[in-house]
PDB file of N, CA and C in Angstrom:
ATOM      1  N   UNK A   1     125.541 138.235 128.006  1.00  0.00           N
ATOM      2  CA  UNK A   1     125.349 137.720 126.681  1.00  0.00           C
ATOM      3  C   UNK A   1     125.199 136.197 126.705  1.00  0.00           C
ATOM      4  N   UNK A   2     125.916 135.586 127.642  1.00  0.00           N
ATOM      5  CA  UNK A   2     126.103 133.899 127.770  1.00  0.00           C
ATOM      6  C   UNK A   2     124.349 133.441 127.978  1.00  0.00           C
ATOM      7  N   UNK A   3     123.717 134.497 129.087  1.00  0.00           N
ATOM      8  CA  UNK A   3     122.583 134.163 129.353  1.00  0.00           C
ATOM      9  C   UNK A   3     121.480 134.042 127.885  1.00  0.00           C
ATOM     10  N   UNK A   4     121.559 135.108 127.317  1.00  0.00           N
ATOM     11  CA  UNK A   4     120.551 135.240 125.924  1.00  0.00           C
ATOM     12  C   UNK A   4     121.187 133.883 125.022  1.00  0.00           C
ATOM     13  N   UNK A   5     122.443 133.587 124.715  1.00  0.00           N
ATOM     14  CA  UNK A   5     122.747 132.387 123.950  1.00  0.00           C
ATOM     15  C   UNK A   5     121.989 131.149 124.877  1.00  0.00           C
ATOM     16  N   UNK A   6     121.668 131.223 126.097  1.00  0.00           N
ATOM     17  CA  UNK A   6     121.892 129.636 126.642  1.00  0.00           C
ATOM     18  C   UNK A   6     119.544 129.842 126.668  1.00  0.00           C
ATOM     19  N   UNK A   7     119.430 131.067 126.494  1.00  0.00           N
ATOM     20  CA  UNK A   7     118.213 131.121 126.580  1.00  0.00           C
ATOM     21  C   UNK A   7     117.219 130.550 125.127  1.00  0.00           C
ATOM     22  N   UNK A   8     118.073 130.981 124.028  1.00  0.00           N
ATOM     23  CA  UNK A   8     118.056 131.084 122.405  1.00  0.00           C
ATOM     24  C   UNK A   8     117.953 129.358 122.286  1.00  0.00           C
ATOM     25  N   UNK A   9     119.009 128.561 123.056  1.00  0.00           N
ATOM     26  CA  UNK A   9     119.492 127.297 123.203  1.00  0.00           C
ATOM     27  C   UNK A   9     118.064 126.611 123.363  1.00  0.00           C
ATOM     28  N   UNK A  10     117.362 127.022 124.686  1.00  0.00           N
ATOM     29  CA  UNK A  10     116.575 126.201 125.282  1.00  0.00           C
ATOM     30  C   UNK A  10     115.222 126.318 124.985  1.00  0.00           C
ATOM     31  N   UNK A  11     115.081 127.456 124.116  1.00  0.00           N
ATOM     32  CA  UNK A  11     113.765 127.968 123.052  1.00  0.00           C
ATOM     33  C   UNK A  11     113.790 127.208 121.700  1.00  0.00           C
ATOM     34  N   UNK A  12     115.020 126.866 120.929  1.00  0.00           N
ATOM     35  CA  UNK A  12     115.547 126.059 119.785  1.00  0.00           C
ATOM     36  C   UNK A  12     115.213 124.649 119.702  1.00  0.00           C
ATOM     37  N   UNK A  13     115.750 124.188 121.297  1.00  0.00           N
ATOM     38  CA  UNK A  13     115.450 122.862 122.051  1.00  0.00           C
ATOM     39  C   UNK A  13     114.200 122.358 121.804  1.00  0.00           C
ATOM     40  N   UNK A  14     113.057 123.295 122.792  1.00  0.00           N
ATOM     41  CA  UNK A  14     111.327 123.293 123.216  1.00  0.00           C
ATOM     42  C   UNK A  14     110.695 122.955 121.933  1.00  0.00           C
ATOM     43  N   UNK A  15     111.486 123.583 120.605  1.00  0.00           N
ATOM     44  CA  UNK A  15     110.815 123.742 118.885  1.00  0.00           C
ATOM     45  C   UNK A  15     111.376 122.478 118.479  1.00  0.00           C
ATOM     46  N   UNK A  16     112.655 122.170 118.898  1.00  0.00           N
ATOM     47  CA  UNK A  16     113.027 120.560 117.901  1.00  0.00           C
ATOM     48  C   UNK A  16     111.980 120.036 118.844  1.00  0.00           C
ATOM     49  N   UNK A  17     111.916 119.593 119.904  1.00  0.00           N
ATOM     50  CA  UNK A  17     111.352 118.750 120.537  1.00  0.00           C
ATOM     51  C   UNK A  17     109.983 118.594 120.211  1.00  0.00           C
ATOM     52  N   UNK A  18     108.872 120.155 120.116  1.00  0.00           N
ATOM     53  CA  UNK A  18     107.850 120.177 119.484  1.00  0.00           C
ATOM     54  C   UNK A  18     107.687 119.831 118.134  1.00  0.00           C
ATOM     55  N   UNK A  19     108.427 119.779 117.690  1.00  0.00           N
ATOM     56  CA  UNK A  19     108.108 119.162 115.972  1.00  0.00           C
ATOM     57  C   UNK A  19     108.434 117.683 115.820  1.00  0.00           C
ATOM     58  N   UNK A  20     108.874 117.008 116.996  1.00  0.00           N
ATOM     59  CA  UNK A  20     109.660 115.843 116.996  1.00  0.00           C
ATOM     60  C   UNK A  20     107.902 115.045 117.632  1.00  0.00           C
ATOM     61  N   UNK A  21     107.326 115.786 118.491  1.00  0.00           N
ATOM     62  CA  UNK A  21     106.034 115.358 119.045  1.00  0.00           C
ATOM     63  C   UNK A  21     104.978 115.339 118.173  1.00  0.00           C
ATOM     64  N   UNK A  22     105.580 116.560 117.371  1.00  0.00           N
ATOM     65  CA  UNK A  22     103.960 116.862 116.008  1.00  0.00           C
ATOM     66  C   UNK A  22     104.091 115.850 115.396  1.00  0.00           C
ATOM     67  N   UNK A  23     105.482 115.352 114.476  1.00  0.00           N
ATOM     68  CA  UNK A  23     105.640 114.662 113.406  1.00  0.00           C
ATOM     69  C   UNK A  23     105.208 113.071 114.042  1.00  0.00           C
ATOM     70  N   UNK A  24     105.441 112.346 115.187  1.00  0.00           N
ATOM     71  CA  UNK A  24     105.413 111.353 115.817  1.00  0.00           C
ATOM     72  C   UNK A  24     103.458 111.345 116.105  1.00  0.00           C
ATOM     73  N   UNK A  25     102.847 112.705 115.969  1.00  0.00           N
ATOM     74  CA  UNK A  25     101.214 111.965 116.559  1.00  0.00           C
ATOM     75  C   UNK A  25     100.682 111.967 114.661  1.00  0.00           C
ATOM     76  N   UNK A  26     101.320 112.891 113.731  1.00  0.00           N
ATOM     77  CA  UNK A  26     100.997 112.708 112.487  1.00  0.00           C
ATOM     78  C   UNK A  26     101.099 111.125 112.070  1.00  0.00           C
ATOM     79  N   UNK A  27     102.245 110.429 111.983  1.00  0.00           N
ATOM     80  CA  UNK A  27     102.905 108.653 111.780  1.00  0.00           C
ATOM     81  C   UNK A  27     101.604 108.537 112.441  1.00  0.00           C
ATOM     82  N   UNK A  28     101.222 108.674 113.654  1.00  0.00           N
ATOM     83  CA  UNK A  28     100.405 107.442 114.194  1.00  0.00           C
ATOM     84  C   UNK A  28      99.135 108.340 113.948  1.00  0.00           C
ATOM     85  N   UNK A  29      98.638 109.352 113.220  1.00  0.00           N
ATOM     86  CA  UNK A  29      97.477 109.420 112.816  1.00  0.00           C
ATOM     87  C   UNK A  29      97.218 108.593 111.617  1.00  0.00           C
ATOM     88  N   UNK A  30      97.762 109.211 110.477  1.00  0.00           N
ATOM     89  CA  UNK A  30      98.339 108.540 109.737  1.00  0.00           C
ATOM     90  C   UNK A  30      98.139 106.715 109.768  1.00  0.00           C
ATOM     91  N   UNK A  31      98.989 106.357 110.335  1.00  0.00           N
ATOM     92  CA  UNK A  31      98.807 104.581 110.608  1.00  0.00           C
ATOM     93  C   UNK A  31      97.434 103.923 111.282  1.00  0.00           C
ATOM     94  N   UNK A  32      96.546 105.385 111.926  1.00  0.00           N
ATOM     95  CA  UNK A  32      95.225 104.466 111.865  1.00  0.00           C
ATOM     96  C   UNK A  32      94.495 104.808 111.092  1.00  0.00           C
ATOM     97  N   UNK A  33      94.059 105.763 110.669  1.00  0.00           N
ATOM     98  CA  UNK A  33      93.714 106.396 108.977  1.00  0.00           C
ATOM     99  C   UNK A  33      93.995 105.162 108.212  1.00  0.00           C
ATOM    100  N   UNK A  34      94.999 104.601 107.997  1.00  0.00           N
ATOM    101  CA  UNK A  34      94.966 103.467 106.684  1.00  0.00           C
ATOM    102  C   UNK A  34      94.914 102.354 107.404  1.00  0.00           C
ATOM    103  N   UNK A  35      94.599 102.369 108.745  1.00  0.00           N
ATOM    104  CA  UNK A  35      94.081 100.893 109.324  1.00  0.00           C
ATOM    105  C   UNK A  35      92.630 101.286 109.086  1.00  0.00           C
ATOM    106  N   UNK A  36      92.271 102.054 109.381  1.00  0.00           N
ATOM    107  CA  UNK A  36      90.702 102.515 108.410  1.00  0.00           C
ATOM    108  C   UNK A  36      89.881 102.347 107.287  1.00  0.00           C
ATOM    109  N   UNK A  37      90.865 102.456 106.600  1.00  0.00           N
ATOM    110  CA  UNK A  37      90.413 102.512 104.975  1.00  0.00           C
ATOM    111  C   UNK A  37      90.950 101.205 104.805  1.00  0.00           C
ATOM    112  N   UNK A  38      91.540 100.906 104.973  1.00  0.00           N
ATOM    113  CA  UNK A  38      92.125  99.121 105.068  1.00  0.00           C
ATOM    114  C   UNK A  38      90.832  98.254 105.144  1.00  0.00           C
ATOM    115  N   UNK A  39      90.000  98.347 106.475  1.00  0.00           N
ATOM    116  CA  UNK A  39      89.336  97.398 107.240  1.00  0.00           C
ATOM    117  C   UNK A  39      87.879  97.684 106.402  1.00  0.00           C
ATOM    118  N   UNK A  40      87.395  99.525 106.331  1.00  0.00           N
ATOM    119  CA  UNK A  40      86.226  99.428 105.578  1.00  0.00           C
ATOM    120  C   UNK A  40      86.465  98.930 104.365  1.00  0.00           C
ATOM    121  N   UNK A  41      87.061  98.940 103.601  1.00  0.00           N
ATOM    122  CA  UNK A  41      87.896  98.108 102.006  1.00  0.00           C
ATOM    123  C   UNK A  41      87.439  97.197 102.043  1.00  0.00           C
ATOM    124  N   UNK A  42      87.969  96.525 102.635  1.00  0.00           N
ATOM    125  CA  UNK A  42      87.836  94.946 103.100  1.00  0.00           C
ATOM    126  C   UNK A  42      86.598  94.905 103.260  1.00  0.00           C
ATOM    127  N   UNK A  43      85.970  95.467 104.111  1.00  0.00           N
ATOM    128  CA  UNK A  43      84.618  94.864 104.707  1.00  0.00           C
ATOM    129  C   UNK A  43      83.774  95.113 102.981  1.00  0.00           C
ATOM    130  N   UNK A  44      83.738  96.037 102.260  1.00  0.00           N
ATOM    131  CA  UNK A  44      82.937  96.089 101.143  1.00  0.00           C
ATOM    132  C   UNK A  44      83.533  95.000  99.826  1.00  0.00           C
ATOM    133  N   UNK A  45      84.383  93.940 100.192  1.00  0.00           N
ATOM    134  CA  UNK A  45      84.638  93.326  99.369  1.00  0.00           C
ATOM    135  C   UNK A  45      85.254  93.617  97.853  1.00  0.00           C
ATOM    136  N   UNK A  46      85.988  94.818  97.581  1.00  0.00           N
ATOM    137  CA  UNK A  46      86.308  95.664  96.381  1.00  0.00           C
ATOM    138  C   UNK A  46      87.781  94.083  96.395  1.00  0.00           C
ATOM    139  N   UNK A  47      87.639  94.204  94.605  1.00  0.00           N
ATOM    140  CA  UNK A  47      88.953  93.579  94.344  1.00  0.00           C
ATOM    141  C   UNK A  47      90.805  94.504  93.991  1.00  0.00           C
ATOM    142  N   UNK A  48      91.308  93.630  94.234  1.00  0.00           N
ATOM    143  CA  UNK A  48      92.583  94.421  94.089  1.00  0.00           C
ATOM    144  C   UNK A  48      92.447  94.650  92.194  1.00  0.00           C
ATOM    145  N   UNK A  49      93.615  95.365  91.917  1.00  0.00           N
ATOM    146  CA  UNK A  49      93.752  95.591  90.538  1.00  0.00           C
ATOM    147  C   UNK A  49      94.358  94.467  89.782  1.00  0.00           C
ATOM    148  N   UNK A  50      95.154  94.013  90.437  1.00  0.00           N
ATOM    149  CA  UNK A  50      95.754  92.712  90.080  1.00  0.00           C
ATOM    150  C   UNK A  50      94.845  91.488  89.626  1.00  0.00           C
ATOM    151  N   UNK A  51      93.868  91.787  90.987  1.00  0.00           N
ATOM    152  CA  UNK A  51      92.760  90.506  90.781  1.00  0.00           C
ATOM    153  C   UNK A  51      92.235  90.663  89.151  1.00  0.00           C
ATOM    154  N   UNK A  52      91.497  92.208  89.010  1.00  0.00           N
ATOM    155  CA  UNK A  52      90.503  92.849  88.225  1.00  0.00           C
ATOM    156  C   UNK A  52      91.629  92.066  87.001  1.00  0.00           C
ATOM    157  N   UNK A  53      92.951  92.643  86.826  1.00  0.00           N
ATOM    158  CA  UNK A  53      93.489  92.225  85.557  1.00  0.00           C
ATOM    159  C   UNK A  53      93.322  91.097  85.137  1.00  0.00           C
ATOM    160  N   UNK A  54      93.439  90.240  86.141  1.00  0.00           N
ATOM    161  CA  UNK A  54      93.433  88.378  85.866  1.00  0.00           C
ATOM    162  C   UNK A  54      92.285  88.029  85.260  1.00  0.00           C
ATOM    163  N   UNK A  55      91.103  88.412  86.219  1.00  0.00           N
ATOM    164  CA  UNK A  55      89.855  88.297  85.620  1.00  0.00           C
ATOM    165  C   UNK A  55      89.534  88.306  84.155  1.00  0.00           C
ATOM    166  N   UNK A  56      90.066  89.552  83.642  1.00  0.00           N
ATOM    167  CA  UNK A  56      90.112  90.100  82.269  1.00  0.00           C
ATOM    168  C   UNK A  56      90.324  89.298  81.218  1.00  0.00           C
ATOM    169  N   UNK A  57      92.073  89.334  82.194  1.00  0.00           N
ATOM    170  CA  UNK A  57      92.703  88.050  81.027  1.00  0.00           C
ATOM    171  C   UNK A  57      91.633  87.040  80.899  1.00  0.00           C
ATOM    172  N   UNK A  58      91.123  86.287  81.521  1.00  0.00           N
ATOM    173  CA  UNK A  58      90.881  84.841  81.494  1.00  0.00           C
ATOM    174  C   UNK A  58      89.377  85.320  80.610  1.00  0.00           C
ATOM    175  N   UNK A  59      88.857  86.620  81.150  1.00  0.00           N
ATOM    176  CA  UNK A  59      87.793  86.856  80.023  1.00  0.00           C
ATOM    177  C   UNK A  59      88.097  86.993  78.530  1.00  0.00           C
ATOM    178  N   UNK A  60      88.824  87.860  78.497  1.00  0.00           N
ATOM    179  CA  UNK A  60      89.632  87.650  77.222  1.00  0.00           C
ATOM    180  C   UNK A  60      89.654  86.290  76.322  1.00  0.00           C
ATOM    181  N   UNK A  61      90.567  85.591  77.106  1.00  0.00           N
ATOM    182  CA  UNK A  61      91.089  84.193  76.444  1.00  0.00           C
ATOM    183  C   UNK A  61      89.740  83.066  75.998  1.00  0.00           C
ATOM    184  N   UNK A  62      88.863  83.819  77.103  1.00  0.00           N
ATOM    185  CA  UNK A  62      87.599  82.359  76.616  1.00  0.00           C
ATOM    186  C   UNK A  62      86.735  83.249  75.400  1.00  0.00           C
ATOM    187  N   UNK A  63      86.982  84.465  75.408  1.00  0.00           N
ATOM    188  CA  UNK A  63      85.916  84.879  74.203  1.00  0.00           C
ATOM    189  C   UNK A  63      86.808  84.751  72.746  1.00  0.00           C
ATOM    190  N   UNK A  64      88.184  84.472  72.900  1.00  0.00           N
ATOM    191  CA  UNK A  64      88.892  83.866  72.334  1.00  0.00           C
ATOM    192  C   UNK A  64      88.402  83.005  71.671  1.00  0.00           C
ATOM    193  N   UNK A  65      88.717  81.870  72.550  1.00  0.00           N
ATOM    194  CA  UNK A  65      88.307  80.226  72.236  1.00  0.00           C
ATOM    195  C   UNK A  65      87.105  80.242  71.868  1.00  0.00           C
ATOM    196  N   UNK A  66      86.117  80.899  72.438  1.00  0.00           N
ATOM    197  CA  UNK A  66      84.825  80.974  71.822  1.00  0.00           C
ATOM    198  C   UNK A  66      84.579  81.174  70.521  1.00  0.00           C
ATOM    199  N   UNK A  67      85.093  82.457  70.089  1.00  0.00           N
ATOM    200  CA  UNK A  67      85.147  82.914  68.439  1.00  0.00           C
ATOM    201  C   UNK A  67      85.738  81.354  67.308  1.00  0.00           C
ATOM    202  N   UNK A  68      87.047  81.379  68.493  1.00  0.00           N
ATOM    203  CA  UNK A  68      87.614  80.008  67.561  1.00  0.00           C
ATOM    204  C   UNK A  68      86.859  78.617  67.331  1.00  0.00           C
ATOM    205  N   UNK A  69      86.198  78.587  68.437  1.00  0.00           N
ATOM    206  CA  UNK A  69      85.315  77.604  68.286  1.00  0.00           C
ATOM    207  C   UNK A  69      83.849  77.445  67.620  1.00  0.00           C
ATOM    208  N   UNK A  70      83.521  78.688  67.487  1.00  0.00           N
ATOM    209  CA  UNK A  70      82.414  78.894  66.603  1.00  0.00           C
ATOM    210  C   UNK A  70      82.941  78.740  65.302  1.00  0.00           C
ATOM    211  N   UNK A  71      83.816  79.062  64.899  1.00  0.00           N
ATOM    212  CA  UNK A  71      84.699  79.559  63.696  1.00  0.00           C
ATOM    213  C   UNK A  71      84.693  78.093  62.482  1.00  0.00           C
ATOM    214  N   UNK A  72      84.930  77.086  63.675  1.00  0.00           N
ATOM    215  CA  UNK A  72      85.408  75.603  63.813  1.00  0.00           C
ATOM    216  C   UNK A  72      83.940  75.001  63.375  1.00  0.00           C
ATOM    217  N   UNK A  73      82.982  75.521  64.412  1.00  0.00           N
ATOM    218  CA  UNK A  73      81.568  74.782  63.788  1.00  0.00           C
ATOM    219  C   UNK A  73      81.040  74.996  62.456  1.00  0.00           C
ATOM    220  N   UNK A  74      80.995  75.934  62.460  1.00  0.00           N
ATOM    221  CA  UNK A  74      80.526  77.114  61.451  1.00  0.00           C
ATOM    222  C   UNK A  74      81.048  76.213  59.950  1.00  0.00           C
ATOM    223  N   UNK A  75      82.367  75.954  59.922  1.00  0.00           N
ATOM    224  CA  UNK A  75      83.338  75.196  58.832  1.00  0.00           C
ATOM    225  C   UNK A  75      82.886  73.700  58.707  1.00  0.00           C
ATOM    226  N   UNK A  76      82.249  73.121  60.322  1.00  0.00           N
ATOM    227  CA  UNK A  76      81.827  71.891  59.998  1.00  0.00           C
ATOM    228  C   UNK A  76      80.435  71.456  59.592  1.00  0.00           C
ATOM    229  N   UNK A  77      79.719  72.264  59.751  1.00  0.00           N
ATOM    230  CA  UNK A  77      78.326  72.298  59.744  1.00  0.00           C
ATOM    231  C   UNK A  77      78.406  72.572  57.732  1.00  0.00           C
ATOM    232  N   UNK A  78      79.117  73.598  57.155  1.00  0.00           N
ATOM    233  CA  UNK A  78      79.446  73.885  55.326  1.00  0.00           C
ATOM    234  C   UNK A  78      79.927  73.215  54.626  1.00  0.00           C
ATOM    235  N   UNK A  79      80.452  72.096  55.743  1.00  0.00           N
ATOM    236  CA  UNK A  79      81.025  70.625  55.470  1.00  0.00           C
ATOM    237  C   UNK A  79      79.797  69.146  55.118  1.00  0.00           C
ATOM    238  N   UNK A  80      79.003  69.302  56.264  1.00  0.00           N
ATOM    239  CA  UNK A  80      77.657  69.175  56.101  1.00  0.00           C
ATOM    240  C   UNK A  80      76.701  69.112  55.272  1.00  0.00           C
TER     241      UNK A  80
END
């Protein structure tokens, strides 16, 4: 019986060890996969979202000032 437990042991072993090898080439598939998509990214020049928001804002704010400033002529010119 000692033999089938120490056999059970070293079959249990072979499976942690194999899943310990699977999970370790997945990480490093994985880590060049997004060194991949990283580098083509980059190379096509796409902006982050962060960037895109800023942009916005600052579009925003000048069509702002714009309106306000037309707003401004518009009053001086009826002045006129």
């Amino acid at each position: 019986m000692q033999t089938r437990n120490k056999l059970f042991d070293d079959i249990g072993q072979l499976m942690t060890n194999a899943m310990g090898v699977a999970q370790g080439a997945r990480d490093e598939a994985e880590t060049a996969m997004k060194g991949m998509m990283d580098r083509w990214l980059a190379d096509r020049d796409f902006v982050t979202r962060e960037e895109f928001d800023a942009v916005r804002g600052m579009a925003q704010k000048a069509r702002e000032e714009n309106e306000a400033l037309k707003a401004r002529i518009e009053a001086l010119e009826a002045k006129g």
